[in-house]
Protein backbone atom coordinates (compact mmCIF):
# COMPACT_ATOMS: atom_id res chain seq x y z
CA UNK A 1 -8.63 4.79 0.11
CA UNK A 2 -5.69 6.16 2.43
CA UNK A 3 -2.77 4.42 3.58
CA UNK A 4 0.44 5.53 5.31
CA UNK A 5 3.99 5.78 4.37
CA UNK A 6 5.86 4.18 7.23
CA UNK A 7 8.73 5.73 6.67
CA UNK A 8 7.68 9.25 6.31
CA UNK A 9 4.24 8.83 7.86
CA UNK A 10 2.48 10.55 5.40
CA UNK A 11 -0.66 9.78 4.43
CA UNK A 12 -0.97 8.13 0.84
CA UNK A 13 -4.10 8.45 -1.57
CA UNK A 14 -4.42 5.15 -3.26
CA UNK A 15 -5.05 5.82 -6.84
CA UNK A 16 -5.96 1.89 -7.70
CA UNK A 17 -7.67 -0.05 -5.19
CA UNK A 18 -7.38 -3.08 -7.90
CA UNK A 19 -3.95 -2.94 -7.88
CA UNK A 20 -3.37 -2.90 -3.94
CA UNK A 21 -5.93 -6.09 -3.48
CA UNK A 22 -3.94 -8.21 -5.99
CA UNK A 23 -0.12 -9.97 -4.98
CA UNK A 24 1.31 -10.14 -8.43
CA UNK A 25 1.51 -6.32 -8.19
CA UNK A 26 4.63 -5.19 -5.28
CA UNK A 27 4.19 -1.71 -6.44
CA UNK A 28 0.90 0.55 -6.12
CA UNK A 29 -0.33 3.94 -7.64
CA UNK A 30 -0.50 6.96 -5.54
CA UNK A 31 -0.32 10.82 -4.31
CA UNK A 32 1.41 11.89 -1.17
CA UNK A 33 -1.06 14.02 0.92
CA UNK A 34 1.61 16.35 2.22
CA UNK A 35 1.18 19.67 1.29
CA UNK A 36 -2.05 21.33 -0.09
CA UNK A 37 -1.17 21.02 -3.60
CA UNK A 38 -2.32 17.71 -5.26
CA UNK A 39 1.23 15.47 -5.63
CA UNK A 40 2.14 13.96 -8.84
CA UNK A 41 1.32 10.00 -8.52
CA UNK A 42 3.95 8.28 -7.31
CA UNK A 43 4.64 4.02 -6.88
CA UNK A 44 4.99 3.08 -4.24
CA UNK A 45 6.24 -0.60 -2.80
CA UNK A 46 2.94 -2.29 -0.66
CA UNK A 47 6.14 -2.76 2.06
CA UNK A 48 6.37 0.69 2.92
CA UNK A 49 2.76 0.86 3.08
CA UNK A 50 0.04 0.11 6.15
CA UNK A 51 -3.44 1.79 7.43
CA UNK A 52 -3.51 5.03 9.57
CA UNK A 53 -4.33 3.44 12.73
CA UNK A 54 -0.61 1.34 12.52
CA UNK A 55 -2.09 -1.92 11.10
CA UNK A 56 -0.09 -4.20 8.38
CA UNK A 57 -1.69 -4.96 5.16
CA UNK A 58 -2.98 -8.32 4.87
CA UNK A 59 -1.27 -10.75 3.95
CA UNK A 60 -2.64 -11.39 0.74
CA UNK A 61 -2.67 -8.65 -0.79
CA UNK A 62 1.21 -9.03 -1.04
CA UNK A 63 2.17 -12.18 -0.80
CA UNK A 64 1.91 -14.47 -4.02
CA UNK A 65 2.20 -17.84 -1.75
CA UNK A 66 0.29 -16.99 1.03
CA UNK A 67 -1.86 -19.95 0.83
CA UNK A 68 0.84 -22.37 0.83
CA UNK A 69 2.79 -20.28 3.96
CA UNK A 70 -1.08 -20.99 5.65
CA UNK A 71 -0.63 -24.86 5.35
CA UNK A 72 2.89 -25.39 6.74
């Protein structure tokens, strides 16, 4: 799977897919796609992180309490 840095719009290969789905986690596994030489992975904070076409992660994938945020 491939997300984008927001900051440096690059394109990020998501080495754990696992990771990225669950909210304990902040931080997920990855290599930078600029360049043509395979990147080192690299953490990377799920904040600085959203899909190609512009779109946020979900919500839930982040957030620990999003369920209780959903009720008030």
């Amino acid at each position: 799977m491939f997300l984008q840095n927001k900051q440096t719009e690059t394109l990020i290969k998501i080495l754990d897919v696992e990771t990225l789905f669950n909210p304990m986690h902040q931080e997920v596994s990855g290599r930078s796609q600029a360049g043509e030489e395979e990147q080192p992975p690299t953490d990377y904070p799920k904040e600085q992180l959203r899909f190609p076409s512009g779109e946020s992660l979900p919500r839930c994938w982040w957030d620990v309490d999003y369920k209780a945020s959903l009720s008030s």
